[in-house]
C-alpha atoms as a PDB file:
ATOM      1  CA  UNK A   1      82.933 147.380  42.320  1.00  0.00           C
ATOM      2  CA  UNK A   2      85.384 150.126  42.778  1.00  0.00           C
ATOM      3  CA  UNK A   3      84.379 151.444  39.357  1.00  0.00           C
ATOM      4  CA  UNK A   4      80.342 151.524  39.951  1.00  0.00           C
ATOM      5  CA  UNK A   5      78.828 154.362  39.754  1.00  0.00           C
ATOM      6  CA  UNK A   6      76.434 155.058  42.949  1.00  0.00           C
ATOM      7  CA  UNK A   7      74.003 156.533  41.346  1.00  0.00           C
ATOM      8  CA  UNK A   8      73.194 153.644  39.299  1.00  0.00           C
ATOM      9  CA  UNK A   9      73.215 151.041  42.195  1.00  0.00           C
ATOM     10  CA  UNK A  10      71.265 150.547  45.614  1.00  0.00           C
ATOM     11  CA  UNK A  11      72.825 151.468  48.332  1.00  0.00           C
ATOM     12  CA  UNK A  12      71.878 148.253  50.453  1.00  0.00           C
ATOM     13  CA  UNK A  13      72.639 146.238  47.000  1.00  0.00           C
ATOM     14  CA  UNK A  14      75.941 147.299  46.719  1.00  0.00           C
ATOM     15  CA  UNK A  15      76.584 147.305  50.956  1.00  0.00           C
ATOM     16  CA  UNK A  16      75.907 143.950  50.836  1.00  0.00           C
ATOM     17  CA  UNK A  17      77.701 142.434  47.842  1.00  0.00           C
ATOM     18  CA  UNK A  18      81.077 145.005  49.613  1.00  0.00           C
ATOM     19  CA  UNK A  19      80.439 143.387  52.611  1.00  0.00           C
ATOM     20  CA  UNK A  20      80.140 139.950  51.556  1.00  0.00           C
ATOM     21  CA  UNK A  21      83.752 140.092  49.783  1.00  0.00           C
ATOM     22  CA  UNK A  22      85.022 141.762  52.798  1.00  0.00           C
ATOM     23  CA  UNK A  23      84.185 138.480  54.809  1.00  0.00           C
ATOM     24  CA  UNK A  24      85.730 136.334  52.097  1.00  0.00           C
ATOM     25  CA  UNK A  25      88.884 138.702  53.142  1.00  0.00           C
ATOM     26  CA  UNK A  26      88.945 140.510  50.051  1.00  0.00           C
ATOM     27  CA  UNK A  27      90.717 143.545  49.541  1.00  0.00           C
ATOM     28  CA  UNK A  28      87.700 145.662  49.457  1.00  0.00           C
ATOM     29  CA  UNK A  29      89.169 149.181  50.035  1.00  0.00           C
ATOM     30  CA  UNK A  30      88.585 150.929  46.781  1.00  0.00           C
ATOM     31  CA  UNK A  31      84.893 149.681  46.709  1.00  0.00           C
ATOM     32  CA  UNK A  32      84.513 151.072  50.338  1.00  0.00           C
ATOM     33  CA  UNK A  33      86.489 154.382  50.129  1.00  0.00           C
ATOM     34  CA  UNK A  34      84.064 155.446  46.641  1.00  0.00           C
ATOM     35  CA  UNK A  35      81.062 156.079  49.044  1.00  0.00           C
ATOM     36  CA  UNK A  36      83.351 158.642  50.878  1.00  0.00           C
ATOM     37  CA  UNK A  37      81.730 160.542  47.826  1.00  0.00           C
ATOM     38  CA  UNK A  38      78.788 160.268  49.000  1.00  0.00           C
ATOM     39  CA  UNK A  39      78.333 161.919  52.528  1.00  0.00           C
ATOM     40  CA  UNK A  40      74.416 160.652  52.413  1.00  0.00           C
ATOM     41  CA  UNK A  41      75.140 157.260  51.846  1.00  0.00           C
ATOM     42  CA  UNK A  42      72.613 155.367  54.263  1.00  0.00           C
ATOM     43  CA  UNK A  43      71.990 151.463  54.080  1.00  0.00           C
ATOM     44  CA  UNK A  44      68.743 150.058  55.691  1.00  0.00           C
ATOM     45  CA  UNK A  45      68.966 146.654  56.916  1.00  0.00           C
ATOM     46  CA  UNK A  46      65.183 145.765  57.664  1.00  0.00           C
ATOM     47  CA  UNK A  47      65.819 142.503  59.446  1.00  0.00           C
ATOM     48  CA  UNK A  48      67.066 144.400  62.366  1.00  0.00           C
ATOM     49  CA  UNK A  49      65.532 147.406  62.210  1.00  0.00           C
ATOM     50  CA  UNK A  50      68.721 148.947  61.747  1.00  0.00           C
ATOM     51  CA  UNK A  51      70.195 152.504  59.192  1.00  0.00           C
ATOM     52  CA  UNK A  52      73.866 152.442  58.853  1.00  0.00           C
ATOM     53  CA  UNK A  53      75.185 156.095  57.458  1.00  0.00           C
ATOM     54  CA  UNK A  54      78.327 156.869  55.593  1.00  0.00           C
ATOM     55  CA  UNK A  55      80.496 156.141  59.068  1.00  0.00           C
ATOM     56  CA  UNK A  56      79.503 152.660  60.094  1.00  0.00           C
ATOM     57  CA  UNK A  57      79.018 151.167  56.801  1.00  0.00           C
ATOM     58  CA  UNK A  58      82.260 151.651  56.067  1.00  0.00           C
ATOM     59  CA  UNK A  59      83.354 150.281  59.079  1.00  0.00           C
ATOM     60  CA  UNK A  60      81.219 147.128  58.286  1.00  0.00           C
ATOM     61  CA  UNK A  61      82.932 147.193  54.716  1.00  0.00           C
ATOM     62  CA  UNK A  62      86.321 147.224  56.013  1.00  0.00           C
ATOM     63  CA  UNK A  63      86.959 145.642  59.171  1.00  0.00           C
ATOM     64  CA  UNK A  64      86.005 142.247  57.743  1.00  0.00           C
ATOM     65  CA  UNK A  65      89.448 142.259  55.687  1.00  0.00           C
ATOM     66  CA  UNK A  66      92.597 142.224  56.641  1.00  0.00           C
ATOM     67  CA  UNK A  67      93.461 145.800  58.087  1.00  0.00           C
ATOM     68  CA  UNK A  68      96.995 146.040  56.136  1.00  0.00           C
ATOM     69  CA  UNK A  69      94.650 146.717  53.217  1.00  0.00           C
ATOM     70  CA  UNK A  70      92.794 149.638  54.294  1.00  0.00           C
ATOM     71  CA  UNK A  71      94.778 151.148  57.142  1.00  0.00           C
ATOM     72  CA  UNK A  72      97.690 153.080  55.285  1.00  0.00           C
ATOM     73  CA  UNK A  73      94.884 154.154  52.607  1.00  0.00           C
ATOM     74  CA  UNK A  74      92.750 155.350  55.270  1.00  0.00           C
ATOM     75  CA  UNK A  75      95.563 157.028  56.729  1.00  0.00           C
ATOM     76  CA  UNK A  76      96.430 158.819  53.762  1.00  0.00           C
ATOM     77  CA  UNK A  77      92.703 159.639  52.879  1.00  0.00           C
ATOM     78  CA  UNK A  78      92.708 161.486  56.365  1.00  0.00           C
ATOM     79  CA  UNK A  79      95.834 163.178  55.964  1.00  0.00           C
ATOM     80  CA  UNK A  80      94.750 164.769  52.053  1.00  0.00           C
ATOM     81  CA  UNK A  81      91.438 166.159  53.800  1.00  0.00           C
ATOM     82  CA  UNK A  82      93.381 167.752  56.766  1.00  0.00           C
ATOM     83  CA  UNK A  83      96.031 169.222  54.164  1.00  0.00           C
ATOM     84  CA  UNK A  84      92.945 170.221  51.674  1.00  0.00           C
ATOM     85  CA  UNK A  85      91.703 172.069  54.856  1.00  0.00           C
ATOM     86  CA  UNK A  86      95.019 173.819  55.799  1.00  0.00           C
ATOM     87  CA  UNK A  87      94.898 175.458  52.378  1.00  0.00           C
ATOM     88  CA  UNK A  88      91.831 176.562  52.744  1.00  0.00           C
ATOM     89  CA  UNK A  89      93.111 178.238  56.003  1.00  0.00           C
ATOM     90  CA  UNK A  90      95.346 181.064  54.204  1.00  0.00           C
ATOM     91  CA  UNK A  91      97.761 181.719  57.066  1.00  0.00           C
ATOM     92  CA  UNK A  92     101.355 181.517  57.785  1.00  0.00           C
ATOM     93  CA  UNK A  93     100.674 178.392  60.371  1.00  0.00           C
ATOM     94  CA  UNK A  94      98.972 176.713  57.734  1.00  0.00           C
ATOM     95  CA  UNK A  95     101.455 177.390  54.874  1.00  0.00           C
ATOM     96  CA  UNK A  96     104.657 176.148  57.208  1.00  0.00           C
ATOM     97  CA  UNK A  97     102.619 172.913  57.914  1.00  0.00           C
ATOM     98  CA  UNK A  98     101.699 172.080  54.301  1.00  0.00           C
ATOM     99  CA  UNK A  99     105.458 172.866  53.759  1.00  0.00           C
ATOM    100  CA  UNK A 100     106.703 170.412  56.497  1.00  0.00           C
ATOM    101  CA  UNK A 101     104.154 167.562  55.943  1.00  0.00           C
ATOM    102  CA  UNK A 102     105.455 167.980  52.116  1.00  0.00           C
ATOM    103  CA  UNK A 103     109.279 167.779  53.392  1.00  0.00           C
ATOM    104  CA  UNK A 104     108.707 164.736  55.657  1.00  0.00           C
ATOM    105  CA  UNK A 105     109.662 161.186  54.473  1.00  0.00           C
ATOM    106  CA  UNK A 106     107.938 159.879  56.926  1.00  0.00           C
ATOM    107  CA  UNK A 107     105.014 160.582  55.553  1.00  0.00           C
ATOM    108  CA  UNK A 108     103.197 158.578  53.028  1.00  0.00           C
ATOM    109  CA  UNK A 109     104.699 159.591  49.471  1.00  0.00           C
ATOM    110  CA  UNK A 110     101.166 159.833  47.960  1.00  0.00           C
ATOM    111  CA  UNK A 111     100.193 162.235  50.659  1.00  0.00           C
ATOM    112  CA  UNK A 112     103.529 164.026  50.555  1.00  0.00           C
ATOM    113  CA  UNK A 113     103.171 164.901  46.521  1.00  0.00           C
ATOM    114  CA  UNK A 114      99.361 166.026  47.552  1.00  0.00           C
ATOM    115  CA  UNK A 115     101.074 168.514  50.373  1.00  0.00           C
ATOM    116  CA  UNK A 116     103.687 169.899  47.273  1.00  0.00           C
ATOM    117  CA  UNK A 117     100.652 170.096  44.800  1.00  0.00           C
ATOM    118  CA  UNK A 118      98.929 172.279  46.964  1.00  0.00           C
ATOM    119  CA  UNK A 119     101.547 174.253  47.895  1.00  0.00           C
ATOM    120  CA  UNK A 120     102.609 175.068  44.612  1.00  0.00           C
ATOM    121  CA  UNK A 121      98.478 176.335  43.664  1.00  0.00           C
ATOM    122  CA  UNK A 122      99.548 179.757  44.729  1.00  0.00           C
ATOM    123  CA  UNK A 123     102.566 179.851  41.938  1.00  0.00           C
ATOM    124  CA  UNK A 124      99.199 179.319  39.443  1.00  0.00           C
ATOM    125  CA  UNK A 125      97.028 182.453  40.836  1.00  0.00           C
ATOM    126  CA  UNK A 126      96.707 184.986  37.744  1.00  0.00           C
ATOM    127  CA  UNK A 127      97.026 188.372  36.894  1.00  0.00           C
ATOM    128  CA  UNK A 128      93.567 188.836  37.223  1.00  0.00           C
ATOM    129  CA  UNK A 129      92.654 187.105  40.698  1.00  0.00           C
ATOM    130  CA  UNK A 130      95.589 189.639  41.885  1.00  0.00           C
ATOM    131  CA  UNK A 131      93.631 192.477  40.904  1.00  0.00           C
ATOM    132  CA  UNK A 132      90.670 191.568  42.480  1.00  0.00           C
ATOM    133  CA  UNK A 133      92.276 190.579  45.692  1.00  0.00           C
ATOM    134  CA  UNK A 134      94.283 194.231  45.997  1.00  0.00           C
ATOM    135  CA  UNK A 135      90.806 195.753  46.261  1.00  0.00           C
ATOM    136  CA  UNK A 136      89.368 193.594  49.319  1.00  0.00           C
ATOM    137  CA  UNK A 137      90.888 193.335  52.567  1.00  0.00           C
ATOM    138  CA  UNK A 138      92.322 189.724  54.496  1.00  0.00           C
ATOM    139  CA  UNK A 139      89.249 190.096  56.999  1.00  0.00           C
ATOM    140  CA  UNK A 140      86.374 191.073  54.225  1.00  0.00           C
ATOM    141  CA  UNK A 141      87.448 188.070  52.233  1.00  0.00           C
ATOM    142  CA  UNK A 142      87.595 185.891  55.014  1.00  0.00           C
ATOM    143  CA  UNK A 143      83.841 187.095  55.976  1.00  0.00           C
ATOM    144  CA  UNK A 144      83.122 186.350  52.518  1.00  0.00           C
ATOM    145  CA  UNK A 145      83.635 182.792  52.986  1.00  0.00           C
ATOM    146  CA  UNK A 146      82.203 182.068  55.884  1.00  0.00           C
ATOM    147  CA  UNK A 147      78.797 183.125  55.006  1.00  0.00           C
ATOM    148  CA  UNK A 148      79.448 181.503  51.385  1.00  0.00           C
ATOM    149  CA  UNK A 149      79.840 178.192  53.381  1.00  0.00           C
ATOM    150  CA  UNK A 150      77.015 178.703  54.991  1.00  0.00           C
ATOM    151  CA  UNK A 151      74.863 177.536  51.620  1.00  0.00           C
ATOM    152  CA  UNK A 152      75.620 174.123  50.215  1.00  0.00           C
ATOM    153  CA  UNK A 153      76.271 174.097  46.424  1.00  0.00           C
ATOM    154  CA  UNK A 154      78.363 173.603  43.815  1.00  0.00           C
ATOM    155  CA  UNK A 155      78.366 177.593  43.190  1.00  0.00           C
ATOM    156  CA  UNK A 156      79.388 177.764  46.923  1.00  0.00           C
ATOM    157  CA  UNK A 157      82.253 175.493  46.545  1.00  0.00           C
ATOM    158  CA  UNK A 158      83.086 177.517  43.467  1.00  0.00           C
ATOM    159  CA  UNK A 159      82.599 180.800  45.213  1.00  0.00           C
ATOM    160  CA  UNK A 160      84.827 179.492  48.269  1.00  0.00           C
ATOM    161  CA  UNK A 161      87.854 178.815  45.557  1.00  0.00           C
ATOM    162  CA  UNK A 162      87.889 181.905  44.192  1.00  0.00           C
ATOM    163  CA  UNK A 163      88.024 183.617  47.139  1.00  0.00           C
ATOM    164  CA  UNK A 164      90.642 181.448  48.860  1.00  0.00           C
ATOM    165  CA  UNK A 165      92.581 182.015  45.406  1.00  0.00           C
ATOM    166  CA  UNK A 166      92.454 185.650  46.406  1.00  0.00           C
ATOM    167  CA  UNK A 167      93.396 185.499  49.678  1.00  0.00           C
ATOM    168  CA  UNK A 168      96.532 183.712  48.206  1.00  0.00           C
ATOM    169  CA  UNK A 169      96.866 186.566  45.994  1.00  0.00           C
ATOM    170  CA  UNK A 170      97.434 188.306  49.231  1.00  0.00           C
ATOM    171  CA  UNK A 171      99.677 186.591  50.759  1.00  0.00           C
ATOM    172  CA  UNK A 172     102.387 186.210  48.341  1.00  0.00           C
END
Protein backbone atom coordinates (compact mmCIF):
# COMPACT_ATOMS: atom_id res chain seq x y z
CA UNK A 1 0.00 0.00 0.00
CA UNK A 2 2.83 2.21 0.92
CA UNK A 3 4.00 2.03 -2.70
CA UNK A 4 0.47 3.04 -4.48
CA UNK A 5 0.38 5.71 -6.28
CA UNK A 6 -2.71 8.13 -5.30
CA UNK A 7 -3.44 9.13 -8.32
CA UNK A 8 -4.30 5.82 -9.53
CA UNK A 9 -6.52 4.80 -6.50
CA UNK A 10 -9.79 6.21 -4.76
CA UNK A 11 -9.36 7.96 -2.03
CA UNK A 12 -12.26 6.22 0.03
CA UNK A 13 -10.89 2.79 -1.67
CA UNK A 14 -7.67 3.05 -0.38
CA UNK A 15 -8.99 4.82 3.29
CA UNK A 16 -10.75 1.92 3.79
CA UNK A 17 -8.54 -1.04 2.87
CA UNK A 18 -5.59 1.44 5.38
CA UNK A 19 -8.03 1.45 7.84
CA UNK A 20 -9.10 -1.99 7.84
CA UNK A 21 -5.32 -3.26 8.40
CA UNK A 22 -4.97 -0.67 10.98
CA UNK A 23 -7.77 -2.53 13.04
CA UNK A 24 -6.12 -5.88 12.38
CA UNK A 25 -3.11 -3.86 14.26
CA UNK A 26 -1.04 -3.65 11.35
CA UNK A 27 1.77 -1.49 11.05
CA UNK A 28 0.14 0.84 8.71
CA UNK A 29 2.41 3.95 8.96
CA UNK A 30 4.01 4.15 5.58
CA UNK A 31 0.55 3.64 3.85
CA UNK A 32 -0.82 6.53 6.09
CA UNK A 33 2.12 9.02 6.06
CA UNK A 34 2.06 8.83 1.68
CA UNK A 35 -1.20 10.95 1.73
CA UNK A 36 0.83 13.64 3.69
CA UNK A 37 1.55 14.23 -0.14
CA UNK A 38 -1.47 15.01 -0.76
CA UNK A 39 -2.77 18.10 1.28
CA UNK A 40 -6.39 17.59 -0.61
CA UNK A 41 -6.83 14.23 0.33
CA UNK A 42 -10.66 14.05 1.37
CA UNK A 43 -12.55 10.64 2.01
CA UNK A 44 -16.44 10.65 1.89
CA UNK A 45 -18.07 8.16 3.96
CA UNK A 46 -21.82 8.34 2.72
CA UNK A 47 -23.30 6.15 5.40
CA UNK A 48 -22.84 8.90 7.83
CA UNK A 49 -22.90 11.74 6.00
CA UNK A 50 -19.52 12.36 6.95
CA UNK A 51 -15.86 14.11 4.73
CA UNK A 52 -12.73 13.29 6.50
CA UNK A 53 -9.68 15.67 5.08
CA UNK A 54 -6.00 15.00 5.13
CA UNK A 55 -6.02 15.53 9.26
CA UNK A 56 -8.59 13.09 10.52
CA UNK A 57 -8.10 10.40 8.10
CA UNK A 58 -4.95 9.95 9.17
CA UNK A 59 -5.89 9.89 12.53
CA UNK A 60 -8.47 7.12 11.64
CA UNK A 61 -5.48 5.32 9.76
CA UNK A 62 -3.27 5.35 12.64
CA UNK A 63 -4.72 5.24 15.92
CA UNK A 64 -6.15 1.78 15.25
CA UNK A 65 -2.43 0.30 15.54
CA UNK A 66 -0.28 0.17 18.03
CA UNK A 67 1.13 3.81 18.60
CA UNK A 68 4.96 2.56 18.95
CA UNK A 69 4.58 2.26 15.18
CA UNK A 70 3.68 5.63 14.16
CA UNK A 71 4.63 7.88 17.05
CA UNK A 72 8.54 8.28 16.64
CA UNK A 73 7.82 8.51 12.69
CA UNK A 74 5.36 11.10 13.25
CA UNK A 75 7.66 12.75 15.46
CA UNK A 76 10.33 12.87 13.10
CA UNK A 77 7.98 13.83 10.12
CA UNK A 78 7.15 17.00 12.32
CA UNK A 79 10.52 17.78 13.24
CA UNK A 80 11.94 17.64 9.12
CA UNK A 81 8.99 20.19 8.26
CA UNK A 82 9.88 22.58 11.20
CA UNK A 83 13.73 22.28 10.20
CA UNK A 84 12.67 22.58 6.26
CA UNK A 85 10.96 25.82 7.53
CA UNK A 86 13.91 27.22 9.59
CA UNK A 87 15.92 27.18 6.38
CA UNK A 88 13.67 28.83 4.66
CA UNK A 89 13.92 31.53 7.43
CA UNK A 90 17.59 32.85 6.44
CA UNK A 91 18.57 34.28 9.82
CA UNK A 92 21.11 33.82 12.42
CA UNK A 93 18.26 32.32 14.97
CA UNK A 94 17.39 29.97 12.45
CA UNK A 95 20.92 28.88 11.38
CA UNK A 96 22.05 28.28 15.33
CA UNK A 97 18.87 26.08 15.70
CA UNK A 98 19.38 23.91 12.60
CA UNK A 99 22.98 23.73 14.02
CA UNK A 100 21.89 22.57 17.56
CA UNK A 101 18.97 20.24 16.54
CA UNK A 102 21.87 18.70 14.14
CA UNK A 103 24.36 18.44 17.30
CA UNK A 104 21.76 16.86 19.64
CA UNK A 105 21.73 13.05 20.26
CA UNK A 106 18.76 13.27 21.61
CA UNK A 107 17.23 13.77 18.72
CA UNK A 108 16.10 11.20 16.32
CA UNK A 109 19.26 10.26 14.07
CA UNK A 110 17.12 10.40 10.87
CA UNK A 111 16.04 13.88 11.75
CA UNK A 112 19.49 14.85 12.99
CA UNK A 113 21.29 13.89 9.38
CA UNK A 114 18.14 15.98 7.77
CA UNK A 115 19.24 19.13 10.21
CA UNK A 116 23.25 18.54 8.82
CA UNK A 117 21.93 18.13 5.15
CA UNK A 118 20.39 21.30 5.27
CA UNK A 119 22.87 23.02 6.87
CA UNK A 120 25.47 22.10 4.65
CA UNK A 121 22.98 23.49 1.27
CA UNK A 122 24.68 26.80 1.70
CA UNK A 123 28.40 25.14 1.15
CA UNK A 124 26.54 24.14 -2.50
CA UNK A 125 25.33 27.88 -3.51
CA UNK A 126 27.37 28.80 -6.84
CA UNK A 127 29.27 31.35 -8.31
CA UNK A 128 26.47 32.49 -10.09
CA UNK A 129 23.56 32.65 -7.37
CA UNK A 130 26.39 34.92 -5.55
CA UNK A 131 26.28 37.31 -8.22
CA UNK A 132 22.83 37.70 -8.35
CA UNK A 133 22.37 37.98 -4.66
CA UNK A 134 25.25 41.00 -4.37
CA UNK A 135 22.86 43.04 -6.52
CA UNK A 136 19.54 42.73 -4.29
CA UNK A 137 19.27 43.68 -0.84
CA UNK A 138 18.24 41.11 2.51
CA UNK A 139 14.77 43.07 2.67
CA UNK A 140 14.00 43.18 -1.37
CA UNK A 141 14.62 39.48 -1.47
CA UNK A 142 12.71 38.76 1.41
CA UNK A 143 9.67 40.88 -0.25
CA UNK A 144 10.32 38.81 -3.14
CA UNK A 145 9.20 35.80 -1.46
CA UNK A 146 6.49 36.68 0.23
CA UNK A 147 4.48 37.80 -2.64
CA UNK A 148 5.99 34.66 -4.65
CA UNK A 149 4.20 32.56 -1.92
CA UNK A 150 1.38 34.19 -2.36
CA UNK A 151 0.65 32.04 -5.85
CA UNK A 152 0.60 28.28 -5.55
CA UNK A 153 2.78 26.47 -8.15
CA UNK A 154 5.44 24.53 -8.90
CA UNK A 155 7.22 27.77 -10.54
CA UNK A 156 6.49 29.40 -7.10
CA UNK A 157 8.14 26.75 -5.17
CA UNK A 158 10.93 27.04 -7.70
CA UNK A 159 11.00 30.78 -7.55
CA UNK A 160 10.99 30.61 -3.55
CA UNK A 161 14.40 28.30 -3.81
CA UNK A 162 16.18 30.41 -5.75
CA UNK A 163 15.65 33.20 -3.86
CA UNK A 164 16.22 31.61 -0.45
CA UNK A 165 19.53 30.26 -2.25
CA UNK A 166 20.35 33.93 -2.59
CA UNK A 167 19.64 35.08 0.54
CA UNK A 168 22.18 32.33 1.63
CA UNK A 169 24.49 33.81 -0.74
CA UNK A 170 24.19 36.68 1.60
CA UNK A 171 24.71 35.47 4.53
CA UNK A 172 27.84 33.61 4.24
Amino acid sequence: MARSDLHEVQPKDYFSQVHRMATLNENTTASVFLILEDPNFKVFIPQHVLTLGQNYALVYMLLPTNQDYWLQPAIETAQKSLILVLWYAQTDAAEKAIASFAADASKPPSARDYARQIAQAKDKIGAKQRVEAVALTDASLRRKRRERMKAVSDEALIDLDDYTVMLAAKCK
